[in-house]
Protein backbone atom coordinates (compact mmCIF):
# COMPACT_ATOMS: atom_id res chain seq x y z
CA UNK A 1 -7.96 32.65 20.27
CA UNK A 2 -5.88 35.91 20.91
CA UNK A 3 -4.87 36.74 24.70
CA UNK A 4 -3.05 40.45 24.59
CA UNK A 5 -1.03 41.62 27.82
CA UNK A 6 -0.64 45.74 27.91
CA UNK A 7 1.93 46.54 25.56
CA UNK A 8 4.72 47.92 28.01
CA UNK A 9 6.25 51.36 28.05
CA UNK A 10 9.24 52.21 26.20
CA UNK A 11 11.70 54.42 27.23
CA UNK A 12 11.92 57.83 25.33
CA UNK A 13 14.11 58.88 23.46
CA UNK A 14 16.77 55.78 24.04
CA UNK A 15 17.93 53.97 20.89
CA UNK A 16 17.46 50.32 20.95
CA UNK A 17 20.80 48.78 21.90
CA UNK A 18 21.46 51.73 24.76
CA UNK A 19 21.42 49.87 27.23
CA UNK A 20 24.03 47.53 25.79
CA UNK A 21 26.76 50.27 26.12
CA UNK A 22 25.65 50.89 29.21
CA UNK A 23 26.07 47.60 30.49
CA UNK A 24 29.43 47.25 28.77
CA UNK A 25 30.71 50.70 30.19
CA UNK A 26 29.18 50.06 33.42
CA UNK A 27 31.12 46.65 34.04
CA UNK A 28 34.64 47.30 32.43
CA UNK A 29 34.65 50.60 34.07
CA UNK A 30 34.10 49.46 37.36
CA UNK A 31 36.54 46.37 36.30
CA UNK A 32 39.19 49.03 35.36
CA UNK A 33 38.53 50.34 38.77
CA UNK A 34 38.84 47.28 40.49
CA UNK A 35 42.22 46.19 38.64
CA UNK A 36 43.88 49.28 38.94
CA UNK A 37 42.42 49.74 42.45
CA UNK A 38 44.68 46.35 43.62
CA UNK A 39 47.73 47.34 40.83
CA UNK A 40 48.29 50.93 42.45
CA UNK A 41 47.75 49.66 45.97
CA UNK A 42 49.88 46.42 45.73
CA UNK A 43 52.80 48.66 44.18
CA UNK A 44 52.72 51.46 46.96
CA UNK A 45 52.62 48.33 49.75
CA UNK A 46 55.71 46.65 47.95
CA UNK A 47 57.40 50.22 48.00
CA UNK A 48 56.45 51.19 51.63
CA UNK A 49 57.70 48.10 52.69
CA UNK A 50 60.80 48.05 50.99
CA UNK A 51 61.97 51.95 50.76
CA UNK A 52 61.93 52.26 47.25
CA UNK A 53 61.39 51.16 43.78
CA UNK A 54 61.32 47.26 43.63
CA UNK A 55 61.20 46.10 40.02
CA UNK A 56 59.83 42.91 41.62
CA UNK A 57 56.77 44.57 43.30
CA UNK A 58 55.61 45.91 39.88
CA UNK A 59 55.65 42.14 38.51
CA UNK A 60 53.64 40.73 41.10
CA UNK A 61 50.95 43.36 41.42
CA UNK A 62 50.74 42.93 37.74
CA UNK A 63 50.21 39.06 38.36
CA UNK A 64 47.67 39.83 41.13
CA UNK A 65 45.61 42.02 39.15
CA UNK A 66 45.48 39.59 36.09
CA UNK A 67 44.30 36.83 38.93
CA UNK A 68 41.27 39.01 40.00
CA UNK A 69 40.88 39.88 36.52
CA UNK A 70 38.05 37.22 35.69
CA UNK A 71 36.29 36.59 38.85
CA UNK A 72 35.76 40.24 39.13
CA UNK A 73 34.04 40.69 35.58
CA UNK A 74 32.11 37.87 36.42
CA UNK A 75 30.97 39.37 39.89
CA UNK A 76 30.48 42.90 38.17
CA UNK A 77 28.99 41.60 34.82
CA UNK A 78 26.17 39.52 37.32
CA UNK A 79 25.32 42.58 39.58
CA UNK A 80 25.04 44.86 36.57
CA UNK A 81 22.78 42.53 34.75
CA UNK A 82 20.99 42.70 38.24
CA UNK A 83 20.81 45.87 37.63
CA UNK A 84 19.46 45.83 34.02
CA UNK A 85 17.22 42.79 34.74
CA UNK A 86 19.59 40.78 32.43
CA UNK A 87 19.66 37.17 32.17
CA UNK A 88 22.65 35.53 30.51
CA UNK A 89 22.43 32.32 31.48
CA UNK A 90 19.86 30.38 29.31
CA UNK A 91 19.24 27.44 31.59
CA UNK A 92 18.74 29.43 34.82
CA UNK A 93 15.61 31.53 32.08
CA UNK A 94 14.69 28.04 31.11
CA UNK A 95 14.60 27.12 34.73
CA UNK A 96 12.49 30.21 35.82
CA UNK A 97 10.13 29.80 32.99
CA UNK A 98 9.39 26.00 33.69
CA UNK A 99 8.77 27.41 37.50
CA UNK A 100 6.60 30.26 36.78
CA UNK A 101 4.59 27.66 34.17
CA UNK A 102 4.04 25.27 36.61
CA UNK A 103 2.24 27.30 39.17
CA UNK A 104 -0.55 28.16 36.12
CA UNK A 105 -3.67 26.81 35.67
CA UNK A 106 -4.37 27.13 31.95
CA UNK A 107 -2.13 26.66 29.12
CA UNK A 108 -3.54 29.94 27.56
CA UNK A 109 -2.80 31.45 30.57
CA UNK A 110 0.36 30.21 30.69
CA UNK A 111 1.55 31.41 27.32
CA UNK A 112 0.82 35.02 28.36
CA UNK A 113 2.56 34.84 31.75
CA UNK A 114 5.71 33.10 29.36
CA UNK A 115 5.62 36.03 27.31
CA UNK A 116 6.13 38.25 29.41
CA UNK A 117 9.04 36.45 31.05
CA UNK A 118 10.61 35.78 27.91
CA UNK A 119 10.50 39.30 27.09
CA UNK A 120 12.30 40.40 30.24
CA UNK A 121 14.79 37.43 29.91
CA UNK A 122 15.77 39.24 26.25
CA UNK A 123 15.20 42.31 27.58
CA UNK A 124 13.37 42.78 24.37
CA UNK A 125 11.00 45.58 23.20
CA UNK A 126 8.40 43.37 22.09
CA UNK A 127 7.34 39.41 22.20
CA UNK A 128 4.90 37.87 20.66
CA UNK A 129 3.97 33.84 20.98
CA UNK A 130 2.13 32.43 17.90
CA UNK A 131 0.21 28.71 18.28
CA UNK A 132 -0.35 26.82 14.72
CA UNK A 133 -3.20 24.65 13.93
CA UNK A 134 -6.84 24.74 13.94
CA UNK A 135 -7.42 26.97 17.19
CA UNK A 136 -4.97 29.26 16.70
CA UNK A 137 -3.43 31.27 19.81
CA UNK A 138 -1.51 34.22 19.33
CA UNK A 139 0.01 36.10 22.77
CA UNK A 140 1.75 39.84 22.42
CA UNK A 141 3.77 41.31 25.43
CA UNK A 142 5.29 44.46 24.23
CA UNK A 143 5.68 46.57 21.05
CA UNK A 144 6.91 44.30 17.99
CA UNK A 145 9.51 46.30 15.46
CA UNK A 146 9.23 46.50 11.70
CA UNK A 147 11.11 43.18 11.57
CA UNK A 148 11.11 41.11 14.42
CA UNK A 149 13.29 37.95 14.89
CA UNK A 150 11.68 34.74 13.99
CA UNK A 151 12.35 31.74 15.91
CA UNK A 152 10.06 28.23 15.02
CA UNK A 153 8.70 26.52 18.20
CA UNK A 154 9.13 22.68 17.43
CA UNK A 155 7.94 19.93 19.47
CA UNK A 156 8.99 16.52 18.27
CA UNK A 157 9.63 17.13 14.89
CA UNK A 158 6.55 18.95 14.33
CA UNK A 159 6.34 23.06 13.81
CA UNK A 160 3.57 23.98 16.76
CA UNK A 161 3.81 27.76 16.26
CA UNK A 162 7.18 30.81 16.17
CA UNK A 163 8.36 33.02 18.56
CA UNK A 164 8.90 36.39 17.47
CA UNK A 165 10.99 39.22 19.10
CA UNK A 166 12.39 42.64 18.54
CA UNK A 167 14.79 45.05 20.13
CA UNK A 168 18.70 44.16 20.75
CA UNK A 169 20.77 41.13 19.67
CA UNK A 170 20.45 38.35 21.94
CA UNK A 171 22.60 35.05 21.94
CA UNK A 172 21.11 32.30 19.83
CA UNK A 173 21.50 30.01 22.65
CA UNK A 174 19.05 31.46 24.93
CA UNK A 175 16.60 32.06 21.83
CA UNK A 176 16.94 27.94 21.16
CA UNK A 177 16.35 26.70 24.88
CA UNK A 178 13.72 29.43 25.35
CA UNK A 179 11.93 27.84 22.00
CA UNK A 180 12.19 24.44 23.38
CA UNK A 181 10.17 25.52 26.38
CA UNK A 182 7.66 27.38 24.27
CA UNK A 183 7.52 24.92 22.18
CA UNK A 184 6.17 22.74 24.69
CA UNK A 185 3.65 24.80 26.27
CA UNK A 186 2.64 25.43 22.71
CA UNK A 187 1.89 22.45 22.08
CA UNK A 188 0.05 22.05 25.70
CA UNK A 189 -2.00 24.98 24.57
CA UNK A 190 -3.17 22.86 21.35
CA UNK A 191 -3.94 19.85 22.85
CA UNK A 192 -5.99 21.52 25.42
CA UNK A 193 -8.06 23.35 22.51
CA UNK A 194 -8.71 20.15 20.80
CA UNK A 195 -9.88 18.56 24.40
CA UNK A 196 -12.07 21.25 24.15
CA UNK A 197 -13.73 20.68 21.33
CA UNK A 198 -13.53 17.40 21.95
CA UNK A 199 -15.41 17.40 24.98
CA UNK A 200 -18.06 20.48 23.35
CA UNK A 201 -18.55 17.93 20.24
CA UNK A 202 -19.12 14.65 22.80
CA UNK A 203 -21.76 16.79 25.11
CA UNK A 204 -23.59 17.99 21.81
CA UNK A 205 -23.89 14.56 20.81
CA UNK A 206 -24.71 13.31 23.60
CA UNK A 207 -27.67 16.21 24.25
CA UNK A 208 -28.90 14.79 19.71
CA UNK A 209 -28.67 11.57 21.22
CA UNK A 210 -31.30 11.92 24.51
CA UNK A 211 -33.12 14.31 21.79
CA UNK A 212 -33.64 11.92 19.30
CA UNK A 213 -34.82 8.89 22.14
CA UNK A 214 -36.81 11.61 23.83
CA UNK A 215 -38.42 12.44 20.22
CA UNK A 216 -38.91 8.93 19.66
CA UNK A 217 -40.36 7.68 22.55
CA UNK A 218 -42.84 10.57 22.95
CA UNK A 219 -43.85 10.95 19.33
CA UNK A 220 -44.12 7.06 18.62
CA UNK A 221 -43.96 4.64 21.39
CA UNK A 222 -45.75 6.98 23.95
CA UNK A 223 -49.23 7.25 21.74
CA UNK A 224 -48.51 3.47 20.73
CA UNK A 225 -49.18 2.51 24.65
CA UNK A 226 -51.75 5.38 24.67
CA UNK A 227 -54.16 3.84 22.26
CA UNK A 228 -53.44 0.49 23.62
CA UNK A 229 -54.43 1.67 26.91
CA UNK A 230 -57.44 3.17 26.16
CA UNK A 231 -58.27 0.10 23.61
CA UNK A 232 -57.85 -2.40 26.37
CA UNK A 233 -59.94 0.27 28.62
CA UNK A 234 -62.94 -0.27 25.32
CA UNK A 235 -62.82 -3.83 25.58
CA UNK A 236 -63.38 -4.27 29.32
CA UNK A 237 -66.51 -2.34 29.16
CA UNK A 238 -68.41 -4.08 26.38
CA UNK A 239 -67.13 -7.27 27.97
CA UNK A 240 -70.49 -7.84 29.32
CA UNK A 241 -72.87 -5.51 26.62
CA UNK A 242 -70.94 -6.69 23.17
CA UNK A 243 -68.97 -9.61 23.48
CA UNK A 244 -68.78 -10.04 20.11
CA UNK A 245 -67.05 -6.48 19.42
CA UNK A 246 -64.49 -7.37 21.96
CA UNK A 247 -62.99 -9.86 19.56
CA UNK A 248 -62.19 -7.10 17.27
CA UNK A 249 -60.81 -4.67 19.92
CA UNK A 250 -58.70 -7.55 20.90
CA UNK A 251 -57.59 -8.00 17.59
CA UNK A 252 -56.81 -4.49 17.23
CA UNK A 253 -54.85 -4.44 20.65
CA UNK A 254 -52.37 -7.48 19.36
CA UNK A 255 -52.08 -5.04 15.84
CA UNK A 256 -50.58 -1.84 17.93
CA UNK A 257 -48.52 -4.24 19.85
CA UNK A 258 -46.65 -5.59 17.31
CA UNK A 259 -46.25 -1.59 15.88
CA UNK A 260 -44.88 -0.76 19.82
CA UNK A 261 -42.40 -3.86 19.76
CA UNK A 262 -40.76 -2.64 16.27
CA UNK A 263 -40.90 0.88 18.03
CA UNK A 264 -38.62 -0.64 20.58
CA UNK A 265 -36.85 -2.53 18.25
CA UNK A 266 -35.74 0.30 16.08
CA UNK A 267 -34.63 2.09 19.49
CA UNK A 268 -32.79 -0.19 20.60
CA UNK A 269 -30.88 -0.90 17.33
CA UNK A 270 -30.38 2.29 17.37
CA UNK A 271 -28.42 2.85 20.36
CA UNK A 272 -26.32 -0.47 19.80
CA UNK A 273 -26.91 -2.34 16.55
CA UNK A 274 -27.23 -6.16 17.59
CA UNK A 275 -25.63 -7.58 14.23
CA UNK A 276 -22.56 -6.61 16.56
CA UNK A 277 -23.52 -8.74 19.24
CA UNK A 278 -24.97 -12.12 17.16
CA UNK A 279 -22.26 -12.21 14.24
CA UNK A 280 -19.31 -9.36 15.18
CA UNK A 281 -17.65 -6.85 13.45
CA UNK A 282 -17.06 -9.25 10.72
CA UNK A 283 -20.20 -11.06 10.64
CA UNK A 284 -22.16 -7.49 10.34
CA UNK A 285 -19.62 -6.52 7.25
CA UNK A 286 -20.95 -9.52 5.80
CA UNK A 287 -24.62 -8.74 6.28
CA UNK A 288 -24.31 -5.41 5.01
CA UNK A 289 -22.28 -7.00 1.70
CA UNK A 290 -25.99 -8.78 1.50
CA UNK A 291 -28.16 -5.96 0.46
CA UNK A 292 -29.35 -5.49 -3.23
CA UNK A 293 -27.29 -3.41 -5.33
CA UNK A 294 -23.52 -3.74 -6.73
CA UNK A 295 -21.46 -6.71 -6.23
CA UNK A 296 -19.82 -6.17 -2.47
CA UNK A 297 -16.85 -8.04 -1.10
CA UNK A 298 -15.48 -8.33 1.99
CA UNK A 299 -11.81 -8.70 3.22
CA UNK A 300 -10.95 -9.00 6.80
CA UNK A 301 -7.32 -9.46 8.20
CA UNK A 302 -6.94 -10.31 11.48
CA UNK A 303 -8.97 -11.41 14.19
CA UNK A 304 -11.88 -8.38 15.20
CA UNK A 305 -13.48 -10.38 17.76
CA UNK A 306 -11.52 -8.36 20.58
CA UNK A 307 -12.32 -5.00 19.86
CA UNK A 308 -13.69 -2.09 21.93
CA UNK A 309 -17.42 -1.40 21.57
CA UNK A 310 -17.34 2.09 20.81
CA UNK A 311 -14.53 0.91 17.82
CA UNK A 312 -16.82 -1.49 16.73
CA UNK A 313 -20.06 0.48 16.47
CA UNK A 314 -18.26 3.39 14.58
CA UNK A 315 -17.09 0.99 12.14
CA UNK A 316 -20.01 -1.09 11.62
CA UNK A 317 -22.10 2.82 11.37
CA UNK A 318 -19.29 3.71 9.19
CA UNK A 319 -19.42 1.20 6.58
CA UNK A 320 -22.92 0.88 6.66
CA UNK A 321 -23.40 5.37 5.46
CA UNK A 322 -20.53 4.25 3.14
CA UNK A 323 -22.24 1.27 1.63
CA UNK A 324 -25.41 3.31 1.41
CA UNK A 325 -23.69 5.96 -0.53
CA UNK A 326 -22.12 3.98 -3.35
CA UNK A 327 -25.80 2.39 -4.00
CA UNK A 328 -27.20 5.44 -4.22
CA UNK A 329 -24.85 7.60 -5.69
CA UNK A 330 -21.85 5.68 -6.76
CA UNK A 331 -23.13 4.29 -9.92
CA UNK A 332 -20.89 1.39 -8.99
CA UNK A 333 -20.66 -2.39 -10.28
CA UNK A 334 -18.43 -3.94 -7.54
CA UNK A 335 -17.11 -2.29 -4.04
CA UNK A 336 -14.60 -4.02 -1.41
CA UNK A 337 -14.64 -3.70 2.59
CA UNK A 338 -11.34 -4.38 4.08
CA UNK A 339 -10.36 -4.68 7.41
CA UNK A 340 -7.37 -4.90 8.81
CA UNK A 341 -5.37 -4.50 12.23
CA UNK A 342 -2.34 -2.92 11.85
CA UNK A 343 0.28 -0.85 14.23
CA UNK A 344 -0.56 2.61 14.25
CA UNK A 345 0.84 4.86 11.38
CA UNK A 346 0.92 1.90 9.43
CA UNK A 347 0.16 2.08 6.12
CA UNK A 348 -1.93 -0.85 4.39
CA UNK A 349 0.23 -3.51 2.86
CA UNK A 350 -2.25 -5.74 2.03
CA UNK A 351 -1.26 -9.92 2.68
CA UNK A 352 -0.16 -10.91 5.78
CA UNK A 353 1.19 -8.07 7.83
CA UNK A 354 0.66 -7.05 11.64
CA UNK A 355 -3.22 -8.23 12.39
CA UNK A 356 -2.64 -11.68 10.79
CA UNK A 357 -2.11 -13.22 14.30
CA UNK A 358 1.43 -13.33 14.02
CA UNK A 359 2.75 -12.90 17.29
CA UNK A 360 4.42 -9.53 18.79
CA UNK A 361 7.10 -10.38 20.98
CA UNK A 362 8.54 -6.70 21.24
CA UNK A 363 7.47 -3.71 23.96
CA UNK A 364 3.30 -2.69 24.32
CA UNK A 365 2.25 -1.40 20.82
CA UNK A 366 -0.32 0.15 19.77
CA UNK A 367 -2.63 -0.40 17.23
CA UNK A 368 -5.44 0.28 15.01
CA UNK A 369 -8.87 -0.69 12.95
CA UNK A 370 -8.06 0.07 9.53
CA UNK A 371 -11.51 -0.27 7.82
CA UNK A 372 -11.69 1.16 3.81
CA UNK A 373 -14.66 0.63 1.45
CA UNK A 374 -13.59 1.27 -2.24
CA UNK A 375 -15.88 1.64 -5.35
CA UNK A 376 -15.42 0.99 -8.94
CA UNK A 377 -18.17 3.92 -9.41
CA UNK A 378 -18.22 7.30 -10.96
CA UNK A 379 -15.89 8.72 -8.28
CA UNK A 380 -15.96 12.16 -6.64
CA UNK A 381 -17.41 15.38 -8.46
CA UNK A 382 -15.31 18.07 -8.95
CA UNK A 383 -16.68 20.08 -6.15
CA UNK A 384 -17.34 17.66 -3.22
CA UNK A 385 -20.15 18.98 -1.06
CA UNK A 386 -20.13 18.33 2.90
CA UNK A 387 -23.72 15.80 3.39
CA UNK A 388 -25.08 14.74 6.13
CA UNK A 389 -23.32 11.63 5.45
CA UNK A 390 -20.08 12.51 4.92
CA UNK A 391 -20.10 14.60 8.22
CA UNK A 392 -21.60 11.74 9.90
CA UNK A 393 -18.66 9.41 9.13
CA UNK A 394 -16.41 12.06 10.40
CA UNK A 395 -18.12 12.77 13.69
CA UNK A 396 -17.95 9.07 14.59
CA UNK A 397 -14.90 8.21 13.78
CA UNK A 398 -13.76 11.75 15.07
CA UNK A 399 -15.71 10.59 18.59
CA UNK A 400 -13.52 7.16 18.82
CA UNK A 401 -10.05 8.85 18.59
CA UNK A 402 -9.71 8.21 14.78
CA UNK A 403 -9.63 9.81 11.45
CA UNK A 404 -12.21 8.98 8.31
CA UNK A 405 -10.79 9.87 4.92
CA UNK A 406 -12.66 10.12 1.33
CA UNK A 407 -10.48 10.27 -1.88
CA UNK A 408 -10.56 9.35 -5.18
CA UNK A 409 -9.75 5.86 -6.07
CA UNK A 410 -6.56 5.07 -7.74
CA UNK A 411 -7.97 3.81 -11.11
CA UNK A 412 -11.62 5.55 -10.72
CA UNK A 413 -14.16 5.15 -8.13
CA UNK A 414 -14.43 6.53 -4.75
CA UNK A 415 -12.34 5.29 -1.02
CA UNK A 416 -13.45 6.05 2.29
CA UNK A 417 -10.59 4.81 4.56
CA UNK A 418 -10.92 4.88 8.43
CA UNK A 419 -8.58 4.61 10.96
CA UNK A 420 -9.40 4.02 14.57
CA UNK A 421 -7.37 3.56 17.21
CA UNK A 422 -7.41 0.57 19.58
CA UNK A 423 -5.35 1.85 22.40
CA UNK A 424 -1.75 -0.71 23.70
CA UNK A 425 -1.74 -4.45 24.08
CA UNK A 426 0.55 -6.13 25.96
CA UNK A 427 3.11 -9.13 24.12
């Protein structure tokens, strides 16, 4: 995503820093006005008043000058930056640019409307606001130089994108509260990208979803109740002319109900599957571990019988595509499925960590499924090619708020590990 502003006009012919000397010999011109304004005038009072030359008027107009000295620059260095549209003070910028970002409506937005403030806080020839990560924002206001200054926008540790500008030296204070700022309606601008997608990849599933049911229940169940209809339709009429074929229609009519009630057992089972609801989360692992091929154990850690639904059916989904693939493809003898719950970020321990039922008596955490199926199979091939499968894994977990990893197996074989997010529980 790019969002360009007009690149502003530059002054001909003026050299970068020109306005610097001007602003100096505006303000200590007018300051060596001022002074020597209140020295001359002070020394002619003291000598009207007393006749002649007092060596003691000289000293205090001298003192009286030096006393106006620094409240005048200040008053003159303010109205010529006025002038210049100069800001010196970075917190009253900072201040301006949270105020001027508040009053926008999207982030993108935003960042172009905080160029171009930024730019006139640095009086700069050229700014330009660069967003990291997968939907990449970049904002220009201005004409960049040959080499621009480089400032990293960090939120929390984390680079989120730079700020670049050109044109004179500015102070290195204003540049690192400015960043702050930026940094944080960078990283606004990313999270509202993700949302995005986010919300684009829910809808599209959604649409496959009503698709698929809409697919299924006119291409299978709907002819299903068809033909029993007009079956049932058969058998009233030769009621009275062939009772004896009505035994077969009837026979017939039991046949395609049986075919409708798997129909609307594989729907349903699809939606939800109901190995969750009769054995839970860990009873389903189990039942999967049951199916012909390789050796498959199970490890769970914790109790899983309080989990969300949507965490639960994109584990169970998840380790059932993963079990499916080292049958068919690992080439494997034995495979594990471990789950755990730990705190999130954790890394697995194994034993008895956080999800044993220990007790937390500290502040809300939060915390997360940890499910991983490992192989003792061929492993990965050197060039891994994005199935159906694979990308099905992703999208789920992806769709709860988690992650879904596949890497090779320390030792050989093949690990899918998941990690999905169970929001904060209280101690």
């Amino acid at each position: 995503m790019a969002v360009t502003t007009p690149p502003a006009r530059r002054p001909a012919n003026r050299p970068p820093g020109v306005h610097v000397i001007l602003n100096r010999v505006l303000v200590y011109g007018a300051l060596a006005a001022v002074t020597g304004g209140i020295y001359s005038g002070l020394t002619w009072l003291a000598g009207t008043l007393s006749g002649g030359r007092d060596p003691v008027a000289g000293l205090v107009a001298a003192l009286a000058a030096g006393a106006v000295f620094h409240p005048a620059r200040l008053r003159l260095q303010r109205a010529v930056d006025r002038l210049f549209r100069v800001e010196r003070d970075p917190y009253r910028v900072a201040d301006r640019l949270s105020r001027t970002l508040q009053e926008t409506v999207d982030p993108a937005q935003g960042l172009a409307t905080a160029a171009a403030l930024v730019r006139r806080a640095l009086h700069a020839d050229g700014v330009a606001v660069e967003v990291h990560g997968g939907h990449a924002a970049t904002v220009h206001d201005g004409e960049l130089g040959e080499r621009p200054v480089e400032t990293p926008l960090v939120w929390h540790g984390e680079p989120v994108g730079r700020l670049l500008s050109s044109g004179p030296d500015t102070a290195p204070d204003l540049l690192e509260v400015l960043a702050r700022h930026l940094a944080e309606l960078a990283h606004a601008v990313r999270l509202t990208a993700d949302l995005r997608r986010s919300r684009e990849r829910i809808l599209t599933t959604r649409e496959e979803e009503r698709r698929r049911l809409r697919r299924d229940l006119h291409d299978g169940l709907g002819p299903t109740l068809a033909s029993l209809a007009m079956t049932v339709d058969e058998a009233r009429l030769r009621l009275e002319r062939d009772p004896e074929a009505v035994e077969r229609l009837l026979i017939r009519v039991r046949d395609q109900l049986g075919v409708a009630i798997i129909d609307v057992r594989d729907l349903v089972y699809g939606l939800r599957p109901p190995a969750l609801d009769d054995l839970g989360l860990t009873g389903s692992l189990r039942s999967l571990a049951d199916a012909p091929g390789p050796r498959v154990d199970v490890a769970v850690t914790g109790p899983l019988g309080e989990l969300p639904p949507a965490v639960e059916t994109a584990a169970y989904r998840i380790a059932q595509e993963a079990l499916t693939n080292v049958r068919r493809h690992a080439q494997a003898t034995t495979a594990l499925v471990r789950a755990e719950l730990l705190p999130a970020g954790a890394e697995h321990a194994g034993g008895a960590e956080a999800g044993d039922g220990a007790e937390d008596k500290g502040p809300r955490l939060s915390r997360e499924l940890r499910l991983s199926v490992a192989d003792d199979g061929i492993g990965l091939p050197g060039r891994i090619r994005g199935g159906v499968g694979l990308a099905s894994m992703r999208e789920r977990a992806a769709e709860a708020g988690g992650s879904c990893t596949v890497r090779p197996r320390p030792g050989g074989g093949t690990e899918v590990v998941v990690r999905l997010p169970l929001g904060t529980e209280t101690p």
